[in-house]
N, C-alpha and C. Protein backbone atom coordinates (compact mmCIF):
# COMPACT_ATOMS: atom_id res chain seq x y z
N UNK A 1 -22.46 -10.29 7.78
CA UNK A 1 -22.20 -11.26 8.82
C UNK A 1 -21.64 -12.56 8.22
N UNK A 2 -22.21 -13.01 7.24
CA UNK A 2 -21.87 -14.02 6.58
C UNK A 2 -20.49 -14.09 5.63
N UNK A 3 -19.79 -12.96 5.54
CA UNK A 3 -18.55 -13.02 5.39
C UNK A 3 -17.43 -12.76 6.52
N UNK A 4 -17.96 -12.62 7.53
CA UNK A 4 -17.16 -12.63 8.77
C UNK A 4 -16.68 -14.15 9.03
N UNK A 5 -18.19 -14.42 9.16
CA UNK A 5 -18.17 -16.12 9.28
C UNK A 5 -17.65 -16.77 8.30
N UNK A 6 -17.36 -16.65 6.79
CA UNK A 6 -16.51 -17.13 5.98
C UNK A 6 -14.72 -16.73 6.02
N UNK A 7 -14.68 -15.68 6.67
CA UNK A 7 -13.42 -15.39 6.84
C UNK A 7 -12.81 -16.28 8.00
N UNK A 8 -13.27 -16.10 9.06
CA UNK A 8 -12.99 -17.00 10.21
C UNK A 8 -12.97 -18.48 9.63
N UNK A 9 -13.45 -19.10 8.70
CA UNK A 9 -13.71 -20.70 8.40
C UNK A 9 -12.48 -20.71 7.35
N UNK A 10 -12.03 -19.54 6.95
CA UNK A 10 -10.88 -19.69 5.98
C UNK A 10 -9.49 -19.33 6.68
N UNK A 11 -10.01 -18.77 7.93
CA UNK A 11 -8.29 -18.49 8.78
C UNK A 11 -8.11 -19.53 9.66
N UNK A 12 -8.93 -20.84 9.76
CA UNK A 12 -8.96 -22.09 10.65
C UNK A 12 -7.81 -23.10 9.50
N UNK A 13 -8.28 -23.34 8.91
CA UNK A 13 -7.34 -24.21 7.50
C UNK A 13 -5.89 -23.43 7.27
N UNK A 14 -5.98 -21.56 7.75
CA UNK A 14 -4.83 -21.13 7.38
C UNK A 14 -3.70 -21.61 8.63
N UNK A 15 -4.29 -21.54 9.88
CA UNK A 15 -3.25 -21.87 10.99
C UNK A 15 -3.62 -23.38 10.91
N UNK A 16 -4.57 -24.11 10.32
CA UNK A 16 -3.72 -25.59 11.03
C UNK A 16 -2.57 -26.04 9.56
N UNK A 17 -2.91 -25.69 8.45
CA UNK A 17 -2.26 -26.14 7.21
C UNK A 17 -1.09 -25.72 6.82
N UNK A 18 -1.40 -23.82 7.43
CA UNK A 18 0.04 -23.31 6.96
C UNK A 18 -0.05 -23.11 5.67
N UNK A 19 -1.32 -22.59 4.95
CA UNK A 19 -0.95 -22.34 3.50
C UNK A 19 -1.50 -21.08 3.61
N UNK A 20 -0.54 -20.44 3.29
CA UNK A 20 -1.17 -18.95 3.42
C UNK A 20 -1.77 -18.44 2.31
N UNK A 21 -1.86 -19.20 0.99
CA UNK A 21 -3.95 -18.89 0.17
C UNK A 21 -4.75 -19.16 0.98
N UNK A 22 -5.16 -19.68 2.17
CA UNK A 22 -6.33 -19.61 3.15
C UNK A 22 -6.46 -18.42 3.65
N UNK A 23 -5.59 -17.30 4.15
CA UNK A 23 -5.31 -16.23 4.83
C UNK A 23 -5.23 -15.25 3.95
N UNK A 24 -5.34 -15.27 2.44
CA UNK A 24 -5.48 -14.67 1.65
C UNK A 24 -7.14 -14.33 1.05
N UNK A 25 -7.79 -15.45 0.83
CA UNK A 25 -9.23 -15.84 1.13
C UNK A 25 -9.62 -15.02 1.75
N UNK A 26 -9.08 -15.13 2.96
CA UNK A 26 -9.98 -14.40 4.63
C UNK A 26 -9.93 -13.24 4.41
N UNK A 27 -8.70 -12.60 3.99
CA UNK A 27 -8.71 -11.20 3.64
C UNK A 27 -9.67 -10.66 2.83
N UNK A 28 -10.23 -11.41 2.02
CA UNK A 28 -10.92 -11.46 0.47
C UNK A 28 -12.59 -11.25 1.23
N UNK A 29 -12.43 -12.02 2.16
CA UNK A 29 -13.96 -12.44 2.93
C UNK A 29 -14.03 -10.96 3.36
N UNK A 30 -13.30 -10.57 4.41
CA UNK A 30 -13.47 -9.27 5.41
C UNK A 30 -13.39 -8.38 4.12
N UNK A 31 -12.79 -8.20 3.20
CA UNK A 31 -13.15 -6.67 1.80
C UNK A 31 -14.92 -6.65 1.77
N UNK A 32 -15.32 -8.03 1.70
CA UNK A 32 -16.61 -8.06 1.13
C UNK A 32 -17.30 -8.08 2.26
N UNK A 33 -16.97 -8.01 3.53
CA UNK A 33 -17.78 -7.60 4.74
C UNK A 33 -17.54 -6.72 4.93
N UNK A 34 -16.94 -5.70 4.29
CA UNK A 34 -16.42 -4.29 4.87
C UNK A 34 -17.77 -3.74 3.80
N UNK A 35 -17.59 -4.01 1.81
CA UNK A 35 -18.56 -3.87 1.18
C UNK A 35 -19.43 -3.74 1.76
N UNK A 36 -20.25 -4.71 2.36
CA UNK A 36 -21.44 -4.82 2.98
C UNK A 36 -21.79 -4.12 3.38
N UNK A 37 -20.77 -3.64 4.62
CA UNK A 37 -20.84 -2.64 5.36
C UNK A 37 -21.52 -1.79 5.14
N UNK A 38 -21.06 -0.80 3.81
CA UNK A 38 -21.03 0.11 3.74
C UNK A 38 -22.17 0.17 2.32
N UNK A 39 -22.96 -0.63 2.39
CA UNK A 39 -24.02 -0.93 1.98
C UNK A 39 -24.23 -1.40 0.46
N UNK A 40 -22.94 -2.14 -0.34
CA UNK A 40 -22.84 -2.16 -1.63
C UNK A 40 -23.44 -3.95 -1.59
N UNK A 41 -24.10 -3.89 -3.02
CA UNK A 41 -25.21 -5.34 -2.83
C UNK A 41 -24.39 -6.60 -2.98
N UNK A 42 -25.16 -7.72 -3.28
CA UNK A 42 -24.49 -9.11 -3.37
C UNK A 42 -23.08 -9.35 -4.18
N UNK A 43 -23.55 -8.58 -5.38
CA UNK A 43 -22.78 -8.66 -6.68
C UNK A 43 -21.78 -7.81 -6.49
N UNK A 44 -21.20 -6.72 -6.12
CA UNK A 44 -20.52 -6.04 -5.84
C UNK A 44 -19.34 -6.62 -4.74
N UNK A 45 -20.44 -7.47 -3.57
CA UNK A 45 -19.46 -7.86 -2.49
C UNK A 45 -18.92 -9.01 -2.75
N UNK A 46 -19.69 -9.53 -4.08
CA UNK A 46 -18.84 -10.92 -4.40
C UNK A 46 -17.40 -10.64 -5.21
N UNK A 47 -17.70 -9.68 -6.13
CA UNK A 47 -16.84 -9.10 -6.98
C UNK A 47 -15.42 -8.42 -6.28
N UNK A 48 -15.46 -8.01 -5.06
CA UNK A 48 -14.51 -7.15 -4.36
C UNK A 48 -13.80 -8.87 -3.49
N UNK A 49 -14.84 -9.44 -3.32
CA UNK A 49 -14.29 -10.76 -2.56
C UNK A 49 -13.22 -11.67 -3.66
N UNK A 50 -13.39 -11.84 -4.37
CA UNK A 50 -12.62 -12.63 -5.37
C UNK A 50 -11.96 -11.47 -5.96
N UNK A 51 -12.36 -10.40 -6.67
CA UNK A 51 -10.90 -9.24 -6.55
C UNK A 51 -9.75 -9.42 -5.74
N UNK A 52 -10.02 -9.01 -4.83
CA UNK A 52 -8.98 -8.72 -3.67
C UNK A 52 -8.15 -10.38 -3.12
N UNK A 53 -9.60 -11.16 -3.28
CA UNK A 53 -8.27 -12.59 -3.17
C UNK A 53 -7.20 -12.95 -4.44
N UNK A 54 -7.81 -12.42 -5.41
CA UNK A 54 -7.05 -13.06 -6.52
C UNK A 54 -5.39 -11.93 -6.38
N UNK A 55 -6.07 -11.31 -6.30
CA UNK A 55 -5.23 -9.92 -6.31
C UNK A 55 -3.98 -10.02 -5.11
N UNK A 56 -4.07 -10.85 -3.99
CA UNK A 56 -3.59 -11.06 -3.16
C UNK A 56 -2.55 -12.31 -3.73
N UNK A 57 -3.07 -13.13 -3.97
CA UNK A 57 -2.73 -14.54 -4.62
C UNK A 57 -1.43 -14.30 -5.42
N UNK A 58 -2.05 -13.04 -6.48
CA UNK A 58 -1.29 -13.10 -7.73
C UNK A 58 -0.38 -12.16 -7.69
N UNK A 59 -0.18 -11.39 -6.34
CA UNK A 59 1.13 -10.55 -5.88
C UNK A 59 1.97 -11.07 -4.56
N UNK A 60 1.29 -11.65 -3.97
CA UNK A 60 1.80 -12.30 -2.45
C UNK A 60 2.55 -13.20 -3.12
N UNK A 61 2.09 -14.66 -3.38
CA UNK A 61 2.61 -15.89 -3.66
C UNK A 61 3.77 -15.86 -4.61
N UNK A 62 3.87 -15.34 -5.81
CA UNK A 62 5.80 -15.01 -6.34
C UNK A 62 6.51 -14.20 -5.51
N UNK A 63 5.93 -13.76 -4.44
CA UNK A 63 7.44 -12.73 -3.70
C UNK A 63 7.71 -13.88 -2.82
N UNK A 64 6.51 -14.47 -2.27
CA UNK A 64 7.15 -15.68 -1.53
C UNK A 64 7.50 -16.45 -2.13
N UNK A 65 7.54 -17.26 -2.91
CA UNK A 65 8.23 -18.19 -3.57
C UNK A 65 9.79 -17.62 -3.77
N UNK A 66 9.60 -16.74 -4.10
CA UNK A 66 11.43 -15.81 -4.75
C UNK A 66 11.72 -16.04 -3.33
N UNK A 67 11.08 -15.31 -2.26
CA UNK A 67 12.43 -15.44 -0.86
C UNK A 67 12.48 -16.75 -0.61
N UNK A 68 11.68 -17.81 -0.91
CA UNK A 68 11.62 -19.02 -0.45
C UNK A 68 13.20 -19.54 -0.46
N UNK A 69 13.31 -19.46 -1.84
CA UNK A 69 14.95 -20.06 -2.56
C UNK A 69 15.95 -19.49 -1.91
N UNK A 70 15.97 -18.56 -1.52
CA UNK A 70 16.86 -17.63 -0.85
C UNK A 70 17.81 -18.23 0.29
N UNK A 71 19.07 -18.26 0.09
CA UNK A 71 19.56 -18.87 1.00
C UNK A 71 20.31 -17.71 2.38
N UNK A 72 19.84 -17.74 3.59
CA UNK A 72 19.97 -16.58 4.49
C UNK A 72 21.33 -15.84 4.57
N UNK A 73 21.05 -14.96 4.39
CA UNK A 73 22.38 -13.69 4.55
C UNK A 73 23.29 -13.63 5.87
N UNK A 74 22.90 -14.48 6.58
CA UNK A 74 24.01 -14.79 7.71
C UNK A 74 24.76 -16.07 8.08
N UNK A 75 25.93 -15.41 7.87
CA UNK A 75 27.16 -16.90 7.50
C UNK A 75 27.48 -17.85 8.74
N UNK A 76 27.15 -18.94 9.06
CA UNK A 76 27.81 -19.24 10.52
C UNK A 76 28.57 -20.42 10.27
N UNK A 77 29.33 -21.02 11.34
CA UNK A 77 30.59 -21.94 11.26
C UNK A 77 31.83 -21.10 10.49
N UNK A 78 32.53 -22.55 9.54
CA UNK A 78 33.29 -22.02 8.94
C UNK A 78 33.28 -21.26 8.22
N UNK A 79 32.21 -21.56 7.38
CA UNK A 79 31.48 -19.79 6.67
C UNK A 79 31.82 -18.47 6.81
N UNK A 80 31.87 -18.32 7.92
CA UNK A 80 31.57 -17.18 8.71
C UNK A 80 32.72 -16.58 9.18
N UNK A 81 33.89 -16.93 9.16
CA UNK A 81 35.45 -16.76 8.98
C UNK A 81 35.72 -16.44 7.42
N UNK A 82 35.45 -16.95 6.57
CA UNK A 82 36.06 -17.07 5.56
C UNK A 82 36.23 -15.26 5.10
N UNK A 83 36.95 -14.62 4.68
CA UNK A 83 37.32 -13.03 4.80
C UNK A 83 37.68 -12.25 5.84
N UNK A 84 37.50 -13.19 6.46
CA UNK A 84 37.85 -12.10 8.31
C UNK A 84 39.34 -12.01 8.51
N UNK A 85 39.60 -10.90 9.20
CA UNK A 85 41.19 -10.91 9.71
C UNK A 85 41.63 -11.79 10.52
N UNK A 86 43.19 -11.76 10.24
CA UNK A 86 44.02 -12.58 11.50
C UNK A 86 45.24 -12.31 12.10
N UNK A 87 45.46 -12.33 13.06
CA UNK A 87 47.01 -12.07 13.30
C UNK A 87 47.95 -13.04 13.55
N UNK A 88 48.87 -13.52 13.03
CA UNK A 88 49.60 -14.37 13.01
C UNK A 88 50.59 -14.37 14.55
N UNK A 89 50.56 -15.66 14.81
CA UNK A 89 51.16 -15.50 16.01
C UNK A 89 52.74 -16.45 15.88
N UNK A 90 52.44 -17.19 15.20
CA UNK A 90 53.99 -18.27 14.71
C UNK A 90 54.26 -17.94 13.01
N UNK A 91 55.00 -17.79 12.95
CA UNK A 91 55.62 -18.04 11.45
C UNK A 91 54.61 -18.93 10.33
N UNK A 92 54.03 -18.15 9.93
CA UNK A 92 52.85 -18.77 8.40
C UNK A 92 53.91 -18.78 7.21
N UNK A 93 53.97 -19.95 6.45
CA UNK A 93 54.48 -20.03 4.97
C UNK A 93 53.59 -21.43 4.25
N UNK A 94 53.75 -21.09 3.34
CA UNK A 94 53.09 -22.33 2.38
C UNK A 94 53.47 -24.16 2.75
N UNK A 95 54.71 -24.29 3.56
CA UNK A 95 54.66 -25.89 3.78
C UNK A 95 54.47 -25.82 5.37
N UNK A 96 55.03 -26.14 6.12
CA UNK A 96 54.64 -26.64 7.02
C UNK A 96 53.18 -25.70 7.79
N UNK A 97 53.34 -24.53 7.31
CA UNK A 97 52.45 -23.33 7.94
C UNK A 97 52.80 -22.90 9.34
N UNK A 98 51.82 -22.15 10.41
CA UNK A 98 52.06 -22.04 11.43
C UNK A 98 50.71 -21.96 12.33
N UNK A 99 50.60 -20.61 12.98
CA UNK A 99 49.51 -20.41 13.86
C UNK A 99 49.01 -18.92 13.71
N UNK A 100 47.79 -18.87 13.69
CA UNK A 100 46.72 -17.52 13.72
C UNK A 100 46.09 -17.50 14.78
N UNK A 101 45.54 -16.18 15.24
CA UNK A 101 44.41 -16.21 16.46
C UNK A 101 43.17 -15.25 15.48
N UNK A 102 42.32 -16.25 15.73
CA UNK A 102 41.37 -16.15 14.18
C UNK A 102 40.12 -15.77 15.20
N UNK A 103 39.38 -14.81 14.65
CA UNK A 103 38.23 -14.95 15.57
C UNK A 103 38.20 -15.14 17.30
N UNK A 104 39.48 -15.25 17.92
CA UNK A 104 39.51 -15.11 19.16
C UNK A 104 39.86 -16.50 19.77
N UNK A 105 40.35 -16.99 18.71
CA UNK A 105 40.49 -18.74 18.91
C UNK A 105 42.10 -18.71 17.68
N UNK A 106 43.01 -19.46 18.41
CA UNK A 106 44.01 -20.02 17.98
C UNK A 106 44.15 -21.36 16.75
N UNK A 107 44.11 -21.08 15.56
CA UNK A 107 44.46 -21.93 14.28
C UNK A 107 45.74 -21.95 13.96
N UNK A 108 45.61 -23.25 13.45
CA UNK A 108 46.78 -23.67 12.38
C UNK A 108 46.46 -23.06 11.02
N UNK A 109 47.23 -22.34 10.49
CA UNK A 109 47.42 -21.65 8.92
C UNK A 109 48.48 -22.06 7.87
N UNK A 110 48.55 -22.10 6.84
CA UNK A 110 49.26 -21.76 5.66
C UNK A 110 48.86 -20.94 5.05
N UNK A 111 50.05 -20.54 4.12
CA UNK A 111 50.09 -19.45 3.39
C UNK A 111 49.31 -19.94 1.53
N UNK A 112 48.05 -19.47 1.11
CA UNK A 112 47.86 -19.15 -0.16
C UNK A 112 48.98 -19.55 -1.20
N UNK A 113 50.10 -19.07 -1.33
CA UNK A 113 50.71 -18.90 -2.00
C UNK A 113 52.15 -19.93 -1.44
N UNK A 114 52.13 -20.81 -2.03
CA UNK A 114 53.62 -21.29 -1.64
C UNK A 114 54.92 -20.38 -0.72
N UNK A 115 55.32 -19.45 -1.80
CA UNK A 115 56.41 -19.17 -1.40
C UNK A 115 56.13 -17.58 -0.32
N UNK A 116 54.93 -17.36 -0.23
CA UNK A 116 54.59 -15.96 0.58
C UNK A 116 55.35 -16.87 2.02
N UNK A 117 55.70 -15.76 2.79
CA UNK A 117 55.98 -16.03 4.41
C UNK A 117 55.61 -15.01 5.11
N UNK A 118 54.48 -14.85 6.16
CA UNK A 118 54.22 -14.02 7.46
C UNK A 118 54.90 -14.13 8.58
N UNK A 119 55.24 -13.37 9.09
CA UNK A 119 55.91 -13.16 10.57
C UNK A 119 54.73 -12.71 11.66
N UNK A 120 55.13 -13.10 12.58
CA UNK A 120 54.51 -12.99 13.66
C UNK A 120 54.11 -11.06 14.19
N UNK A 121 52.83 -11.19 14.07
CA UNK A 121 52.31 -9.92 14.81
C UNK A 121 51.58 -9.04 13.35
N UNK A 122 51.98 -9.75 11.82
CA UNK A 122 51.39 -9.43 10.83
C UNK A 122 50.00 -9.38 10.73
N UNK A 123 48.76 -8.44 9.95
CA UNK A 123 47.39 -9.08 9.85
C UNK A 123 47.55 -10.06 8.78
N UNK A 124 46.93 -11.07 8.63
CA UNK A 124 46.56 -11.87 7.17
C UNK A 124 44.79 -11.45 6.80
N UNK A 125 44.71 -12.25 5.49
CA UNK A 125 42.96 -12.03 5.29
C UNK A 125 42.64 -13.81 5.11
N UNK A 126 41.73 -14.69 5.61
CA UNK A 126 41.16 -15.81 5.65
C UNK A 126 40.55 -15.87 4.62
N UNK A 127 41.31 -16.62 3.02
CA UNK A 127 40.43 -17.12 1.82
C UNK A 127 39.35 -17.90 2.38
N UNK A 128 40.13 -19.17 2.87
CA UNK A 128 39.77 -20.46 2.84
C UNK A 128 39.97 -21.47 4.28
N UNK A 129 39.17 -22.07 4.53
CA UNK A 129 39.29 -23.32 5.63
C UNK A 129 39.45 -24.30 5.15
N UNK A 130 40.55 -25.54 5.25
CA UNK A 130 40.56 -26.59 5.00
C UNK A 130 40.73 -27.70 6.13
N UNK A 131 39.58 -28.02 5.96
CA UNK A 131 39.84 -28.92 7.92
C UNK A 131 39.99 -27.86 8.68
N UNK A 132 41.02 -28.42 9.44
CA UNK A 132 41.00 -27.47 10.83
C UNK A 132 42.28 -26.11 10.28
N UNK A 133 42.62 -25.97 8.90
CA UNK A 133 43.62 -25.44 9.04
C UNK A 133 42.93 -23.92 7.42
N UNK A 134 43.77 -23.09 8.28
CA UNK A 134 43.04 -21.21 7.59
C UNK A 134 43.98 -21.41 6.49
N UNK A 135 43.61 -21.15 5.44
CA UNK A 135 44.51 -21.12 4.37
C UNK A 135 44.60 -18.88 3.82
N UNK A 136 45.41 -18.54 4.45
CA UNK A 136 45.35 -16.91 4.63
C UNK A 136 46.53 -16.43 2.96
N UNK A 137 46.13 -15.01 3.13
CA UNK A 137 47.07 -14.18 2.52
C UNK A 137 47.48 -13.00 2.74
């Protein structure tokens, strides 16, 4: 009983703090109320209680930390163009450029390469955004 009640006093600190070693604890509490349970003595249920938290601690907390850094796998804004197709709708070349319908929306483009020139109704591929304008090839 008395690790029920320690588990519950360690999952109160886990939702107001947000540190999930509190919720690791609790887990640690309920092993050693399960022990109990099943009729293994003080020493045993203390031993499975700090087992299983440490054990939790010392495999949980570096996987979270590693995804922590992780910056999310889904690109949005300009991001999120950058490799996508286009079809050129005005004459693209390296100086003045022209116009793409990029994503379903109409841009101003130049061409990568100075002297490359696209004609109209060509696909291009989107390196780069600069300002408002697709820099394609």
């Amino acid at each position: 009983m008395w690790w029920l009640i320690a588990a519950v006093g360690l999952g109160i600190p886990l939702v107001v703090t947000a540190m999930p070693e509190f919720g690791m604890l609790a887990v640690g509490a309920v092993a050693g109320a399960v022990t109990a349970a099943v009729g293994g003595g003080l020493v045993p249920q203390f031993l499975v209680f700090v087992g299983v938290s440490v054990a939790l601690i010392a495999v949980v907390r570096p996987l979270a930390n590693r995804h922590r850094g992780q910056s999310p796998a889904l690109a949005s804004g300009i991001d999120a163009l950058k490799g996508k197709s286009a079809t050129v709708l005005e004459r693209v070349d390296g100086g003045a450029g022209g116009r793409i319908k990029l994503a379903g929306e109409v841009w101003s483009a130049r061409a990568l390469d100075g002297d490359q020139v696209y004609e109209p109704g060509r696909t291009v591929d989107v390196v780069a955004i600069e300002g408002a304008t697709a820099v394609v090839i």
